[in-house]
Protein backbone atom coordinates (compact mmCIF):
# COMPACT_ATOMS: atom_id res chain seq x y z
CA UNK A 1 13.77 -46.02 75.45
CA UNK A 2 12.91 -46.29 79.01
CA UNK A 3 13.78 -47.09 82.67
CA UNK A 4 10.76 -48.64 84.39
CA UNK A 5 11.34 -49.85 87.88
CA UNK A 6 8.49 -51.27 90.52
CA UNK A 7 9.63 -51.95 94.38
CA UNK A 8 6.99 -53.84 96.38
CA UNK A 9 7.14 -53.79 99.58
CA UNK A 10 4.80 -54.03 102.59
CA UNK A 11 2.74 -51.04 102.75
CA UNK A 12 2.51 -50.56 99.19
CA UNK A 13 4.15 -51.11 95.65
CA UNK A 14 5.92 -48.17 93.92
CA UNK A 15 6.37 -47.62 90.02
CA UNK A 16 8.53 -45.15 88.97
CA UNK A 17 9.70 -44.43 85.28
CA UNK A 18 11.88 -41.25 83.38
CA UNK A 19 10.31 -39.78 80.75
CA UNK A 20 12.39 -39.93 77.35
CA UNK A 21 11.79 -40.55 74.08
CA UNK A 22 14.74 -42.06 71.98
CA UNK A 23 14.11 -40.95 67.98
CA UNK A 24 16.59 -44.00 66.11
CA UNK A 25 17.77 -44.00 62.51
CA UNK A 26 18.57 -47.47 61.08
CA UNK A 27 20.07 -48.21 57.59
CA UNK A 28 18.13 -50.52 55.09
CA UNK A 29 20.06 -54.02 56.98
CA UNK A 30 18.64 -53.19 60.66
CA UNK A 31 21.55 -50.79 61.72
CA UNK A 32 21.28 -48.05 64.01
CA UNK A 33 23.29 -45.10 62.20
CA UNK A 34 21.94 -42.71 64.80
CA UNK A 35 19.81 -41.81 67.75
CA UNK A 36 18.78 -38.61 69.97
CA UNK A 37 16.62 -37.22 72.10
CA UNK A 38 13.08 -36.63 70.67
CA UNK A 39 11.15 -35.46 73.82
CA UNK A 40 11.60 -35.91 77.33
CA UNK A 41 7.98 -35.86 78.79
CA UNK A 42 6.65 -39.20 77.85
CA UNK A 43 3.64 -40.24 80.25
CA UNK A 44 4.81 -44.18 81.08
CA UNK A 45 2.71 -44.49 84.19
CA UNK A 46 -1.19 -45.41 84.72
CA UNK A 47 -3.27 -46.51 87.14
CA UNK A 48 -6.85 -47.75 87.26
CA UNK A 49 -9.66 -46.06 89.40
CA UNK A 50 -11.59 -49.30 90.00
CA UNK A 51 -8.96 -50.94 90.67
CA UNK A 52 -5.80 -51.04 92.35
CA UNK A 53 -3.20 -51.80 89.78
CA UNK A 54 -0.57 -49.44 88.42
CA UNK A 55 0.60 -50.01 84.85
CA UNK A 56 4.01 -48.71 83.44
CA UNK A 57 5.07 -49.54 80.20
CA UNK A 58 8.93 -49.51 77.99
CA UNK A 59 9.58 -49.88 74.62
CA UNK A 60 8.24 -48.31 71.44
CA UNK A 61 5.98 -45.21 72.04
CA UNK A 62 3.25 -46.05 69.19
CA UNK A 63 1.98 -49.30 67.93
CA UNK A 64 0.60 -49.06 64.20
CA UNK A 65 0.80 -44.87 65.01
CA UNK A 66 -1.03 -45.18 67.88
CA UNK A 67 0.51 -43.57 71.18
CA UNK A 68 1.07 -46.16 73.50
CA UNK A 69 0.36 -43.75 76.31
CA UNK A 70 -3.13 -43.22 74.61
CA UNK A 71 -3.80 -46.73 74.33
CA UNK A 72 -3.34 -47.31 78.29
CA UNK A 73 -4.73 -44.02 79.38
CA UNK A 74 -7.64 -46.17 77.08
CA UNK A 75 -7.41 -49.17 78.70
CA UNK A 76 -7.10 -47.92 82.71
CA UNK A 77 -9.89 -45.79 82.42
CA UNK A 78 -12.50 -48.20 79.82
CA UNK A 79 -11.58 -51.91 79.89
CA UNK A 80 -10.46 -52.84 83.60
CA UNK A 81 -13.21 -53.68 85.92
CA UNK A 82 -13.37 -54.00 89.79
CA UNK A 83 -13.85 -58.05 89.71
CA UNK A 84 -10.53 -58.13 87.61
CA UNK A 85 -7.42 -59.68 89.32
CA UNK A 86 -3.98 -58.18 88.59
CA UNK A 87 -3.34 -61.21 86.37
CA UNK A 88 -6.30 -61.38 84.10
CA UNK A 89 -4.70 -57.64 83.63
CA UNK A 90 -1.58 -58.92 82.17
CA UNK A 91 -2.97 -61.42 80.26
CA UNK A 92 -5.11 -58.93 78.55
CA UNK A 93 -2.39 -56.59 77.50
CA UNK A 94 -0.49 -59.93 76.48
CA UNK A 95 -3.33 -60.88 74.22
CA UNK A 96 -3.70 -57.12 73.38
CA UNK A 97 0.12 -57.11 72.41
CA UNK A 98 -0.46 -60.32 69.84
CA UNK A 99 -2.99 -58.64 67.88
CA UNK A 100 -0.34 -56.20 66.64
CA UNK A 101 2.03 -57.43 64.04
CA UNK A 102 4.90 -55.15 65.40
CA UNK A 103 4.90 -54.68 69.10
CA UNK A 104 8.45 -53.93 70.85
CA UNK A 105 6.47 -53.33 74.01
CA UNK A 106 6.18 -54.57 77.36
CA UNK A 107 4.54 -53.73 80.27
CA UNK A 108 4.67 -53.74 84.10
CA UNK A 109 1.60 -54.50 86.25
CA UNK A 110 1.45 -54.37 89.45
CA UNK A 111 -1.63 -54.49 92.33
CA UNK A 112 -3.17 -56.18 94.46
CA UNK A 113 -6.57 -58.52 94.65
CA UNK A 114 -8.39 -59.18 97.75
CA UNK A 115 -5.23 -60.07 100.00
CA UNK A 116 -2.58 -57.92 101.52
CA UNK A 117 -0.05 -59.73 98.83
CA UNK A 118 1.77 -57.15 96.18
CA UNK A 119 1.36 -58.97 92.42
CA UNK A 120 4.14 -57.60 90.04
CA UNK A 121 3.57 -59.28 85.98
CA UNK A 122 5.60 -58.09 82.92
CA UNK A 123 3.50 -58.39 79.80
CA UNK A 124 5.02 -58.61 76.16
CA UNK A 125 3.56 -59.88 73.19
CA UNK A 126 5.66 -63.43 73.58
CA UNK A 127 4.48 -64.12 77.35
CA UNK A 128 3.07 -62.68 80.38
CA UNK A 129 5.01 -63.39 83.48
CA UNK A 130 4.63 -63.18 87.58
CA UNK A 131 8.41 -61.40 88.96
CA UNK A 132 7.64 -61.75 92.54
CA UNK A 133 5.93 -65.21 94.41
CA UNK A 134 3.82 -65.95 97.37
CA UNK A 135 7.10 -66.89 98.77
CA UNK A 136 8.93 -63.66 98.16
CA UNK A 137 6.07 -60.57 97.91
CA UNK A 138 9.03 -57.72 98.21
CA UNK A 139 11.14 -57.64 95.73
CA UNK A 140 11.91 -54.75 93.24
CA UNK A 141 12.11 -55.44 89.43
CA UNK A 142 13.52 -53.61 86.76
CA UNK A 143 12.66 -53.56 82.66
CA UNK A 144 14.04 -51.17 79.64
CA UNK A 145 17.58 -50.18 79.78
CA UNK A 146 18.96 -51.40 82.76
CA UNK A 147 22.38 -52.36 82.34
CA UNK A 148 24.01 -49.97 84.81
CA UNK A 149 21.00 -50.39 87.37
CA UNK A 150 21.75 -54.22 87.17
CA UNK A 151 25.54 -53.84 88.15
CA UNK A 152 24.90 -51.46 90.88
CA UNK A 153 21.07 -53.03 92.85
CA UNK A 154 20.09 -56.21 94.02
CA UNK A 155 16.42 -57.33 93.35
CA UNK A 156 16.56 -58.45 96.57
CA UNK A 157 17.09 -56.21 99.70
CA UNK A 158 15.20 -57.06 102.65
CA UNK A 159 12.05 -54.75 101.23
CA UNK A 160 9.89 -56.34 103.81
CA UNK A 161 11.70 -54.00 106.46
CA UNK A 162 11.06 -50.91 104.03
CA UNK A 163 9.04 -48.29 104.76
CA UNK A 164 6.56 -47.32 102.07
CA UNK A 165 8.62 -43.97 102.13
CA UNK A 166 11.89 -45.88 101.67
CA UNK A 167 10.34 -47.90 98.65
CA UNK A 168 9.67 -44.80 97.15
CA UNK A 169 13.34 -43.07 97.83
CA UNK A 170 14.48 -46.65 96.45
CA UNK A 171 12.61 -46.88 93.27
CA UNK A 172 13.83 -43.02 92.76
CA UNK A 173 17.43 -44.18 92.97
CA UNK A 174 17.03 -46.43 90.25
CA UNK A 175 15.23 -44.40 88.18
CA UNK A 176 17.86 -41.49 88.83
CA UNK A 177 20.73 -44.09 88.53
CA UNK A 178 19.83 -45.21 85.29
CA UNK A 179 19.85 -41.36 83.94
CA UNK A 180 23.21 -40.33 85.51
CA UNK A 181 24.95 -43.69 83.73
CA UNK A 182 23.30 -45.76 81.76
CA UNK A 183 25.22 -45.59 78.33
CA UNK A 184 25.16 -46.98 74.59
CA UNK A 185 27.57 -46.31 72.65
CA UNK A 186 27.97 -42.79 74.28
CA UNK A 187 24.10 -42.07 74.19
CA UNK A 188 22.08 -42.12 77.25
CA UNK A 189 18.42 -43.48 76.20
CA UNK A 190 16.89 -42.59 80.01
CA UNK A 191 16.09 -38.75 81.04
CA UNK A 192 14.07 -36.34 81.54
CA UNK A 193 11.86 -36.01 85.19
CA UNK A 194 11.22 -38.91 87.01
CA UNK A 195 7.59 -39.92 87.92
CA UNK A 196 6.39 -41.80 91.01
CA UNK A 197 2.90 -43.74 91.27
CA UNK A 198 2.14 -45.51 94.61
CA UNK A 199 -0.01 -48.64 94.68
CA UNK A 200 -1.64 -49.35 98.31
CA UNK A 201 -4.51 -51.86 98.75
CA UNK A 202 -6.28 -48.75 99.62
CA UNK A 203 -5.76 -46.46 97.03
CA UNK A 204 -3.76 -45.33 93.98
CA UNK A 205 -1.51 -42.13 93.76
CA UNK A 206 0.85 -40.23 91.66
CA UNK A 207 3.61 -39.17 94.63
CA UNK A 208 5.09 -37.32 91.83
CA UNK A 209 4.24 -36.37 89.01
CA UNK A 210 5.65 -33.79 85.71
């Protein structure tokens, strides 16, 4: 499983995800009789060179056997062009998501179009939705396993007085939060290193990187 965390705020938008890989053993009626850790250096984070958009992604690693982080690394590099907006984005992965008959996936765009606005969209195969408004750019959103992260941060610090760098130190706590407690049933489903992409209306960059 996955903690995927994005915290826009008004120099940039930062995604920042760990990097395990939960292996889980059900029984023949749906129940989980075990789980551990089958890798911890999963790539979760992408971003497109002709555009500015960053996408992360939680949930199963393959669809139909097919790495998930092979089908982005895909899609970033072949099937987003420069006249896209950061919404007809996540409405493709949404429509990409339906064609599969088993998809426990969702993603997290985020980017900009031609406007100094940060646009943050979670994508799953039910819906496609915007998490931050016109109203309220700089915000910081959350997805995967998130239950400790919940109790301890608010979505909604001033992040209009952050500093890009203080975005990124935020969106590290979470990420780093989530590995120290998050816990199910006394298994941890977030670890391993914790990778940092940057989104600017400029540019796109991995701040850090395994």
């Amino acid at each position: 499983m996955t903690i995927l965390t994005s915290v826009a705020v008004k120099d940039g938008i930062v995604l920042a995800a760990d990097s395990r890989v939960t292996f889980t053993e059900k029984n023949q009626y749906g129940d989980i009789i075990s789980r551990y850790v089958e890798k911890d250096n999963e790539y979760k984070l992408f971003f497109s060179k002709e555009r500015n958009i960053g996408i992360g992604y939680h949930g199963n690693t393959h669809i139909n056997l097919k790495p998930v982080s092979g089908i982005l690394m895909e899609y970033v590099h072949n099937s987003i062009s420069i006249n896209q907006t950061v919404e007809e984005v996540s409405k493709e992965l949404h429509e990409l998501l339906k064609t599969y008959n088993k998809a426990d996936i969702c993603f997290m765009i985020c980017g900009y179009d031609d406007t100094n606005t940060p646009k943050m969209f979670v994508s799953c195969k039910d819906n496609y939705v915007r998490k931050n408004s016109e109203q309220y750019p700089y915000i910081a959103i959350w997805e995967g396993d998130h239950t400790a992260v919940s109790t301890k941060f608010s979505r909604y610090f001033p992040f209009e007085k952050y500093s890009l760098v203080e975005g990124i130190d935020f969106a590290e706590k979470i990420i780093e939060h989530a590995i120290k407690y998050e816990n199910q049933n006394g298994y941890n489903p977030c670890g391993g290193p914790v990778d940092v992409l940057v989104i600017t209306n400029r540019k796109s960059y991995f701040h850090q990187i395994k």
